[in-house]
C-alpha atoms as a PDB file:
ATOM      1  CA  UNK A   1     -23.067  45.112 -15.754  1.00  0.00           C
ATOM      2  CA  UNK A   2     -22.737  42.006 -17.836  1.00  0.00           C
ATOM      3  CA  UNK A   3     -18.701  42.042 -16.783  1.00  0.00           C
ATOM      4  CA  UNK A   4     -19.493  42.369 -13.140  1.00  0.00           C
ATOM      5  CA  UNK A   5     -22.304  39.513 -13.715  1.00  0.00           C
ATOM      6  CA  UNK A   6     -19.476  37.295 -14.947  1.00  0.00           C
ATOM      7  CA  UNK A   7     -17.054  37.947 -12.834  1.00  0.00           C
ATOM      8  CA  UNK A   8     -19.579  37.052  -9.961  1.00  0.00           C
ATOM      9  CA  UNK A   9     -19.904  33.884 -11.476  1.00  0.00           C
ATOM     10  CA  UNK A  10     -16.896  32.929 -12.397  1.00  0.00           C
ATOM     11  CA  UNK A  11     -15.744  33.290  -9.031  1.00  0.00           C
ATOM     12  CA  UNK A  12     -18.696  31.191  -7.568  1.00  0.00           C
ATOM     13  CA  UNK A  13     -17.430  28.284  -9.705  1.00  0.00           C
ATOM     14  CA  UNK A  14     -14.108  28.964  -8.307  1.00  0.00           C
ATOM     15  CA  UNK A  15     -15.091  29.120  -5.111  1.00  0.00           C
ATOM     16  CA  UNK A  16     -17.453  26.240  -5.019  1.00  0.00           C
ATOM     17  CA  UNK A  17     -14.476  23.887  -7.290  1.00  0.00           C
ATOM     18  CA  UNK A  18     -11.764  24.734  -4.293  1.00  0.00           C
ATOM     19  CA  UNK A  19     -14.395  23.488  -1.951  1.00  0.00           C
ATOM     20  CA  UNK A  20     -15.120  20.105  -4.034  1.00  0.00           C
ATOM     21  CA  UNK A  21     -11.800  19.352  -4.780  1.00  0.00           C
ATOM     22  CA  UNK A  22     -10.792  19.625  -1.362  1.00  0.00           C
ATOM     23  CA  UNK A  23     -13.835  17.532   0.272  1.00  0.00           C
ATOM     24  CA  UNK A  24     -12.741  14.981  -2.545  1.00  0.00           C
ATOM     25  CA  UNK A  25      -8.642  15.061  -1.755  1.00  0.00           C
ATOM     26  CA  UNK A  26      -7.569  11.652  -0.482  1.00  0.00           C
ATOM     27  CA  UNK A  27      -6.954  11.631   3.670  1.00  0.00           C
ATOM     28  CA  UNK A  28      -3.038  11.250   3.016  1.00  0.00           C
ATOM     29  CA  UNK A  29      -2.063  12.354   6.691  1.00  0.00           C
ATOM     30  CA  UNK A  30       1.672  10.374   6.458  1.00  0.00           C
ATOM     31  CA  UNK A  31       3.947  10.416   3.445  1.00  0.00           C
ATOM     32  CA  UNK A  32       4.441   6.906   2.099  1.00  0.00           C
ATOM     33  CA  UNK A  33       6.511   4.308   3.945  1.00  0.00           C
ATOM     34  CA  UNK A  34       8.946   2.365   1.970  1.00  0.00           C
ATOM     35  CA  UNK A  35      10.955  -0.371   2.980  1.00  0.00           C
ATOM     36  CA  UNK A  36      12.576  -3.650   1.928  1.00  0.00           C
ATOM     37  CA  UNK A  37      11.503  -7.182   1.153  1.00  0.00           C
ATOM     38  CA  UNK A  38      14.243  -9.404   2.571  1.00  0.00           C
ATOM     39  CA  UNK A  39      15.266 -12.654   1.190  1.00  0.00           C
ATOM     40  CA  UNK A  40      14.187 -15.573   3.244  1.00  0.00           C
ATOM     41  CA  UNK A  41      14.661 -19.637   3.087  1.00  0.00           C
ATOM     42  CA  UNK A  42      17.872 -19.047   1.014  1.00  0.00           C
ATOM     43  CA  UNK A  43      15.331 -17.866  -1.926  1.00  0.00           C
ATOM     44  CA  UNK A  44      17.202 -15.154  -3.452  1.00  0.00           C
ATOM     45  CA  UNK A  45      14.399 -13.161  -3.754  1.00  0.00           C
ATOM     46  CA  UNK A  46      14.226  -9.044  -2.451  1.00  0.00           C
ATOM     47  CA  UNK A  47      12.106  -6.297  -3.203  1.00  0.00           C
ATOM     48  CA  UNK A  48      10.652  -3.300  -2.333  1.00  0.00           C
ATOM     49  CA  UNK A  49       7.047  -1.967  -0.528  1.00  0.00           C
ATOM     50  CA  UNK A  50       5.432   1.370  -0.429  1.00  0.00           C
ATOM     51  CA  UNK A  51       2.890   1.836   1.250  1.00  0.00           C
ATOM     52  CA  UNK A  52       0.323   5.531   1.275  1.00  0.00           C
ATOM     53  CA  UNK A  53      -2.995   6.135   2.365  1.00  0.00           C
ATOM     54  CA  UNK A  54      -5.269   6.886  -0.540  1.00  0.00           C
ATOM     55  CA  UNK A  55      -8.885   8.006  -1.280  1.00  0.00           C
ATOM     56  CA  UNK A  56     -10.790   4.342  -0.580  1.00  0.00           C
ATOM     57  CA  UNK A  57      -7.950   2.765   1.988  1.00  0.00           C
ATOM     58  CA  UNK A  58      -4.339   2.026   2.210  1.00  0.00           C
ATOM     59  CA  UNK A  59      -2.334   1.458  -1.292  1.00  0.00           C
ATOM     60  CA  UNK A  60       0.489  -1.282  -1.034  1.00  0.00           C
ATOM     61  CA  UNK A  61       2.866  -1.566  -4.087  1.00  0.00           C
ATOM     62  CA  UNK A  62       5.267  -4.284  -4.014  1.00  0.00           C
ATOM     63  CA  UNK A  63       8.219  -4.959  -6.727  1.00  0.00           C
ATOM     64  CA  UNK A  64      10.043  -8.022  -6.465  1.00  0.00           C
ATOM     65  CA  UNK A  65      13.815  -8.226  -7.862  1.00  0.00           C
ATOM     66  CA  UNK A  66      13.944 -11.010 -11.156  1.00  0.00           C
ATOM     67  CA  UNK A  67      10.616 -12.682 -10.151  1.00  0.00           C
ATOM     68  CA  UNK A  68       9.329 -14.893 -12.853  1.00  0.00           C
ATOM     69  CA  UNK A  69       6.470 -16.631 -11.709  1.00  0.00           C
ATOM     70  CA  UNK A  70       3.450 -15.586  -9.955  1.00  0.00           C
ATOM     71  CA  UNK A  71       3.448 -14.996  -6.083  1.00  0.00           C
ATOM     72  CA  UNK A  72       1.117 -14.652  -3.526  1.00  0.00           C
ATOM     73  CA  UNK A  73       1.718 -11.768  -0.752  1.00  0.00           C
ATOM     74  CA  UNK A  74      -0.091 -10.395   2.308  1.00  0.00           C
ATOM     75  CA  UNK A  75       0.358  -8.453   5.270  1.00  0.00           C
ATOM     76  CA  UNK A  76       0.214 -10.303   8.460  1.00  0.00           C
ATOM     77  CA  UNK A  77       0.118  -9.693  12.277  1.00  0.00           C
ATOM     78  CA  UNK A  78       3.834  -9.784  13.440  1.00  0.00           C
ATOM     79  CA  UNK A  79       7.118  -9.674  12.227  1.00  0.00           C
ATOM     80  CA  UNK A  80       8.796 -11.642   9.836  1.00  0.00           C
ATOM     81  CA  UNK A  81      10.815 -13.651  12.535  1.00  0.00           C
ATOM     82  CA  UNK A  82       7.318 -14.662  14.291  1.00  0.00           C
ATOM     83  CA  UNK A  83       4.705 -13.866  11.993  1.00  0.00           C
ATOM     84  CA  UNK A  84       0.696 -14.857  12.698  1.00  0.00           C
ATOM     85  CA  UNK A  85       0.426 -17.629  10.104  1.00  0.00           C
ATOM     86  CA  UNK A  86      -3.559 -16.452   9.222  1.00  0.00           C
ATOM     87  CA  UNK A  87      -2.722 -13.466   6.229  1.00  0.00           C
ATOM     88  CA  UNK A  88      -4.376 -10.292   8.217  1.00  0.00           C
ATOM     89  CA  UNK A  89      -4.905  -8.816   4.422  1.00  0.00           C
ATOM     90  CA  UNK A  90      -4.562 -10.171   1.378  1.00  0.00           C
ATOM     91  CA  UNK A  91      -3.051  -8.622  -1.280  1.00  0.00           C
ATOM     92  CA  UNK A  92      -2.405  -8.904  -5.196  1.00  0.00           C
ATOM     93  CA  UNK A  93      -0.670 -11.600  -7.008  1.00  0.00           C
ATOM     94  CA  UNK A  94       2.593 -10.559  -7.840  1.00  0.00           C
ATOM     95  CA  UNK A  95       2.803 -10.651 -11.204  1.00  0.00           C
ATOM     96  CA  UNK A  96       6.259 -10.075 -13.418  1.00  0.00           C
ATOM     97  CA  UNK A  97       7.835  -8.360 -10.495  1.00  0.00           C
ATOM     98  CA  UNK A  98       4.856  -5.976  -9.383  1.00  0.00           C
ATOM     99  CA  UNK A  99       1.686  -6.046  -7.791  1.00  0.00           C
ATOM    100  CA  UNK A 100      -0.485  -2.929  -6.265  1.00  0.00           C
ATOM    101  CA  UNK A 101      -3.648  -3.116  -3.942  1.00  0.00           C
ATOM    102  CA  UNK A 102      -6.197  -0.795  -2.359  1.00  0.00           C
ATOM    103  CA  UNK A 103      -6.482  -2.473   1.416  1.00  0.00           C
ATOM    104  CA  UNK A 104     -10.033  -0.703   1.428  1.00  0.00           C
ATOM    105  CA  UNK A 105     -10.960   1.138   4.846  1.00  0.00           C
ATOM    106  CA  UNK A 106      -7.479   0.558   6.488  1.00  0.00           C
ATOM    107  CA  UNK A 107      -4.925   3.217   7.364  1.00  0.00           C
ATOM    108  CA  UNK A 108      -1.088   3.769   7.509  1.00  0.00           C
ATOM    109  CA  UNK A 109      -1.810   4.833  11.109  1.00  0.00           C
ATOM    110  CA  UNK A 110      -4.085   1.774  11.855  1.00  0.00           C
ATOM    111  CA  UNK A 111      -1.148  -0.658  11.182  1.00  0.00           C
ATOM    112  CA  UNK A 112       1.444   1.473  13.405  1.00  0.00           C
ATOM    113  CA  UNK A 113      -0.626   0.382  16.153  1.00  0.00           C
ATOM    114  CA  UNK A 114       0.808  -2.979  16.189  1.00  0.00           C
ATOM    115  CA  UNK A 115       3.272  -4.713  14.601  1.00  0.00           C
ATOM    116  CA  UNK A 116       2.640  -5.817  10.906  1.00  0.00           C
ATOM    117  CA  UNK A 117       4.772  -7.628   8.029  1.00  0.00           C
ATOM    118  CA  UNK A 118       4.403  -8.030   4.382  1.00  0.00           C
ATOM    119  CA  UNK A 119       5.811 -11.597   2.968  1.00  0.00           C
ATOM    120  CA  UNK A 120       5.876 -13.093  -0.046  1.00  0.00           C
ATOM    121  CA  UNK A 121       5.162 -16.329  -0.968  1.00  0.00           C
ATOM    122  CA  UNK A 122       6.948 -18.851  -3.619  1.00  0.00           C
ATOM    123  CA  UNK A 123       4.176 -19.529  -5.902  1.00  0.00           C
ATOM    124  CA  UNK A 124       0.420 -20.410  -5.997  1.00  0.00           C
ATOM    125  CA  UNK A 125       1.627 -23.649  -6.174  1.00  0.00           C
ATOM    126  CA  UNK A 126       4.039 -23.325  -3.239  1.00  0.00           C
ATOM    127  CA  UNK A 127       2.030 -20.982  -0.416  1.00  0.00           C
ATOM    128  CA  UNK A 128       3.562 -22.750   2.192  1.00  0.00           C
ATOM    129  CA  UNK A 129       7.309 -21.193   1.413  1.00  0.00           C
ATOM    130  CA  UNK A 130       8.359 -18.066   2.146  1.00  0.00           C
ATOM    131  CA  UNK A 131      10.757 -16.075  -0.026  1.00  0.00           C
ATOM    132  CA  UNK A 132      10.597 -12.659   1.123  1.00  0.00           C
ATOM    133  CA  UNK A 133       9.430 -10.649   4.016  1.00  0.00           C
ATOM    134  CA  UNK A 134       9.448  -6.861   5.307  1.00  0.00           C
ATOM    135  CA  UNK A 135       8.509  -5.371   8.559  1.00  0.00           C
ATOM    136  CA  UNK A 136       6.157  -2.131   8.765  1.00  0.00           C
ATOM    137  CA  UNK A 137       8.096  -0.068  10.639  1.00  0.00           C
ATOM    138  CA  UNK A 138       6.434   3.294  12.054  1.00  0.00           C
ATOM    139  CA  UNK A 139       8.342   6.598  10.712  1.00  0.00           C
ATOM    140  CA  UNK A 140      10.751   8.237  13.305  1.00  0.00           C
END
């Protein structure tokens, strides 16, 4: 009797766990988009962004190629030949080459909708130039 007891609730842990961890699973719908930083204004200066949905909102890495100083990035409304000059959502200082944010509430699917961009920035120093700049593009 004290087996069967057990057994019971060993499997009511299990089945109550499966149900947790599964309420608690991050909304990933979409793999992760990557795509490339572009040089622009002669800078030089490429990278990489992925972006995934996570738990709390969209997560945007960025890794810039030989970056030595600290660089300001967002994702704006547009594309990098005609972007909307007001950052839509800021992101994290670049900082040796890397930078990762949690865009809180926002959605791989919610920036399909429309066209968006990623650019970096020369410095803090420097906001006004642009070095690099990738276009969200939708998966086929």
């Amino acid at each position: 009797m004290t087996k069967t007891i057990l057994s019971s609730l060993a499997l009511g842990t299990a089945v109550v766990f499966a149900a947790t961890a599964q309420t608690m699973a991050p909304m990933a719908s979409k793999k992760p988009i990557h795509f490339r930083l572009l040089a622009q204004n002669n800078s030089g200066e490429k990278g990489t962004a992925t972006l995934f949905d996570g738990a709390k909102g969209l997560i945007v890495k960025l890794r810039m190629d030989g970056s030595e100083v600290d660089q300001p990035a967002h994702i704006h409304k547009g594309t990098c030949d005609k972007l909307d000059p007001k950052p839509t959502y800021p992101l994290h200082t670049i900082h040796d080459g890397e930078s990762e944010t949690t865009v809180e509430g926002v959605t791989i699917a919610q920036l399909e909708k429309a066209p968006f961009a990623i650019n970096v920035h020369k410095s803090t120093k420097e906001i006004p130039i642009y070095v690099s700049c990738g276009n969200l593009v939708a998966p086929k």
